[in-house]
Protein backbone atom coordinates (compact mmCIF):
# COMPACT_ATOMS: atom_id res chain seq x y z
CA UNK A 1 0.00 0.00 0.00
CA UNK A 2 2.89 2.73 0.74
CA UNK A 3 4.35 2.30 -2.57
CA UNK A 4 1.08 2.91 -4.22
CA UNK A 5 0.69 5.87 -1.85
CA UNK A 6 4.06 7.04 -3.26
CA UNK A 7 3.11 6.55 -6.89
CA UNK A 8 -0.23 8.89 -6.48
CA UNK A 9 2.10 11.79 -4.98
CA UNK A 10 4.28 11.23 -7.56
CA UNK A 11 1.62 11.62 -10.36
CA UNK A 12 0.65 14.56 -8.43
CA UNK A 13 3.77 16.10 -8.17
CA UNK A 14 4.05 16.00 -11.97
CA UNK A 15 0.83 16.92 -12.93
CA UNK A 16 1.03 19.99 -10.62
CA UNK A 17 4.44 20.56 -12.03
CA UNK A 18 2.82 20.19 -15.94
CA UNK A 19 -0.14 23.05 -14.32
CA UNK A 20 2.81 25.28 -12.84
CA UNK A 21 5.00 24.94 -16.43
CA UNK A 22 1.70 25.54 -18.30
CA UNK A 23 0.71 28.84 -15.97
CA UNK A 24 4.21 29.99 -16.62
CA UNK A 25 4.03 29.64 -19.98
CA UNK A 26 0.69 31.57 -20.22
CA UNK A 27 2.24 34.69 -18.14
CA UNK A 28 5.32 34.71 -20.73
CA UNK A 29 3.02 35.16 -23.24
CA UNK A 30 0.72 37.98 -21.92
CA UNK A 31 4.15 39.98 -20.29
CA UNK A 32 5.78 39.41 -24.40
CA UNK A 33 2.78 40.72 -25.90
CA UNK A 34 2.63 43.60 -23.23
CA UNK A 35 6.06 44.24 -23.93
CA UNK A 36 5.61 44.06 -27.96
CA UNK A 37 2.70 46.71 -27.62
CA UNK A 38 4.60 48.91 -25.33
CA UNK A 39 7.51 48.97 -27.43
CA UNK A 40 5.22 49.75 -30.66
CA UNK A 41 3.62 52.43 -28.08
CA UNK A 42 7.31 54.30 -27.91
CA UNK A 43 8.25 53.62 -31.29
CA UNK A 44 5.09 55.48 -32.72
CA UNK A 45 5.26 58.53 -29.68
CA UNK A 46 8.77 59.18 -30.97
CA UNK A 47 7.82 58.99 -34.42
CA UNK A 48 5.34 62.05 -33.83
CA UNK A 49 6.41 65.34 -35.04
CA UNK A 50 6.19 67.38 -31.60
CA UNK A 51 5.82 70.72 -32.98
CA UNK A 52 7.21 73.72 -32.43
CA UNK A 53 7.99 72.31 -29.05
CA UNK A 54 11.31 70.76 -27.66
CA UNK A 55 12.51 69.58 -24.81
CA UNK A 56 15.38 72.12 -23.80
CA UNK A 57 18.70 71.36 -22.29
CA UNK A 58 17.34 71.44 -18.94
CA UNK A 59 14.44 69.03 -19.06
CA UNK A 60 11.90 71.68 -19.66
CA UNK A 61 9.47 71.23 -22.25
CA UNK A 62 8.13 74.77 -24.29
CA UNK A 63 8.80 76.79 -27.22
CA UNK A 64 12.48 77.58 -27.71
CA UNK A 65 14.06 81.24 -28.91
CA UNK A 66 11.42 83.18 -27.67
């Protein structure tokens, strides 16, 4: 009977390891795609013509030369 005992918590063991591998391969997934979009996000805000506005030497943004 204790070897059967140990061959359930084994099957357990691996099937909550195959659960754990599965949920980590889920939240790899959602954190690339989250990372993809932000990335796309920056790319496309640098992209934008700002203006007549820039950022001046000291951090501050506003309309330079006047």
């Amino acid at each position: 009977m204790t070897g059967e005992k140990d061959k359930d918590g084994q099957r357990q063991a691996a099937g909550g390891e195959g659960a754990r591998q599965e949920r980590l391969k889920l939240k790899l997934r959602e954190n690339l795609k989250r990372r993809k979009s932000q990335a796309k996000e920056r790319a496309r805000t640098a992209d934008a013509p700002s203006g007549s506005h820039q950022a001046s030497p000291d951090g501050e943004v506003g309309k330079r030369g006047t």
